[in-house]
Protein backbone atom coordinates (compact mmCIF):
# COMPACT_ATOMS: atom_id res chain seq x y z
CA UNK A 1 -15.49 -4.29 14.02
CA UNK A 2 -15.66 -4.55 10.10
CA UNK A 3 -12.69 -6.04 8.39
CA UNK A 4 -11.91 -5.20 4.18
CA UNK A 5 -9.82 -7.39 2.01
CA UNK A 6 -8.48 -5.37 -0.63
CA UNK A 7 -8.02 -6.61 -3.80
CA UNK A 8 -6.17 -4.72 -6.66
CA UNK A 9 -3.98 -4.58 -9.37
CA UNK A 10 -0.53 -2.71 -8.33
CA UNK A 11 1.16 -0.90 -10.67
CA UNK A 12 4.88 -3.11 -11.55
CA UNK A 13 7.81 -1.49 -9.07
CA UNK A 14 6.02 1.46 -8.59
CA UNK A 15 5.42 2.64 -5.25
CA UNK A 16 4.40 6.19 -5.31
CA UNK A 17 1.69 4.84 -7.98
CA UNK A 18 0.18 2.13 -5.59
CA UNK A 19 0.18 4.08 -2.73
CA UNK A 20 -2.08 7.32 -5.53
CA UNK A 21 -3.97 3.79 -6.76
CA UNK A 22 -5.00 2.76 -2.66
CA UNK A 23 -5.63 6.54 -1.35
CA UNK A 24 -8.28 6.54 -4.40
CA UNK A 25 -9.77 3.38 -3.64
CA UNK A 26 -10.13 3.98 0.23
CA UNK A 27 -11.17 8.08 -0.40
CA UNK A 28 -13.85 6.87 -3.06
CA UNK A 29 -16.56 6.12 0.04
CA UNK A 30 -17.27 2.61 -1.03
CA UNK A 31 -14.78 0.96 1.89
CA UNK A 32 -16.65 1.03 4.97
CA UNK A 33 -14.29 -1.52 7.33
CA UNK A 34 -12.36 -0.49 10.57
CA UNK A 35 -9.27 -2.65 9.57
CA UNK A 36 -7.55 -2.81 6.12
CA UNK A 37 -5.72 -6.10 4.69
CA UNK A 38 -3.60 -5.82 1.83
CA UNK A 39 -2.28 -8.18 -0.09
CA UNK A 40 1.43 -8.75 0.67
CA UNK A 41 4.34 -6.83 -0.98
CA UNK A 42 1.14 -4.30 -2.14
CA UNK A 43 2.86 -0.96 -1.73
CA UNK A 44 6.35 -2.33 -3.02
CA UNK A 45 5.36 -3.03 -6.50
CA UNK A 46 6.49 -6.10 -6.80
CA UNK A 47 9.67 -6.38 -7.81
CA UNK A 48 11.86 -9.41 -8.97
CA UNK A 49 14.93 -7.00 -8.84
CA UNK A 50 16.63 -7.26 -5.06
CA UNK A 51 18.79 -4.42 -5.99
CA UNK A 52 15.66 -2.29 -6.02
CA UNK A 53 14.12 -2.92 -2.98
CA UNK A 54 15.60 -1.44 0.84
CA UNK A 55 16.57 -4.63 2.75
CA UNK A 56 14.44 -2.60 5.45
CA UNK A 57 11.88 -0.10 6.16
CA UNK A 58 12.82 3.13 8.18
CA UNK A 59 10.75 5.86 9.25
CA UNK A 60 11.29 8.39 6.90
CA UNK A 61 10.32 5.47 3.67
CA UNK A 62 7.66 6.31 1.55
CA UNK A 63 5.55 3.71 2.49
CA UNK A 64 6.23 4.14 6.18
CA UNK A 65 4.70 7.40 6.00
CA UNK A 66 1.74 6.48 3.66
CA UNK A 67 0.75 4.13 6.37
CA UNK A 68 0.83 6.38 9.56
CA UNK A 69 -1.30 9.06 7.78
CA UNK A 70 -4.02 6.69 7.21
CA UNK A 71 -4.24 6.82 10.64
């Protein structure tokens, strides 16, 4: 079993740009690992602002759904 750290640089509070950013980096070819680690609050953007972030996930979230079609 091959294990990949990802390292990046997310886009500030901007989800729907990390999550174009990551499907590039892991469609490119050069990841060849059976398990992905990100590092934390990757997809989320970041934010300082509380106001702007769900206090929790459900199904039908963004990243959610990025995450079960990597699958």
């Amino acid at each position: 079993m091959k294990l990949a750290l990802i390292q990046y640089s997310p886009y500030w509070e901007d989800k729907e740009g990390n999550i174009e950013k990551l499907n590039s980096l892991i469609n490119s070819g050069n990841i060849d690992a059976d398990i992905l680690v990100f590092p934390e609050m990757t997809l989320t953007g970041f934010t300082m602002d509380s106001k702007k972030m769900p206090r929790k996930l459900t199904e039908s979230d963004l990243i959610i759904l990025w995450i079960y079609r990597l699958n």
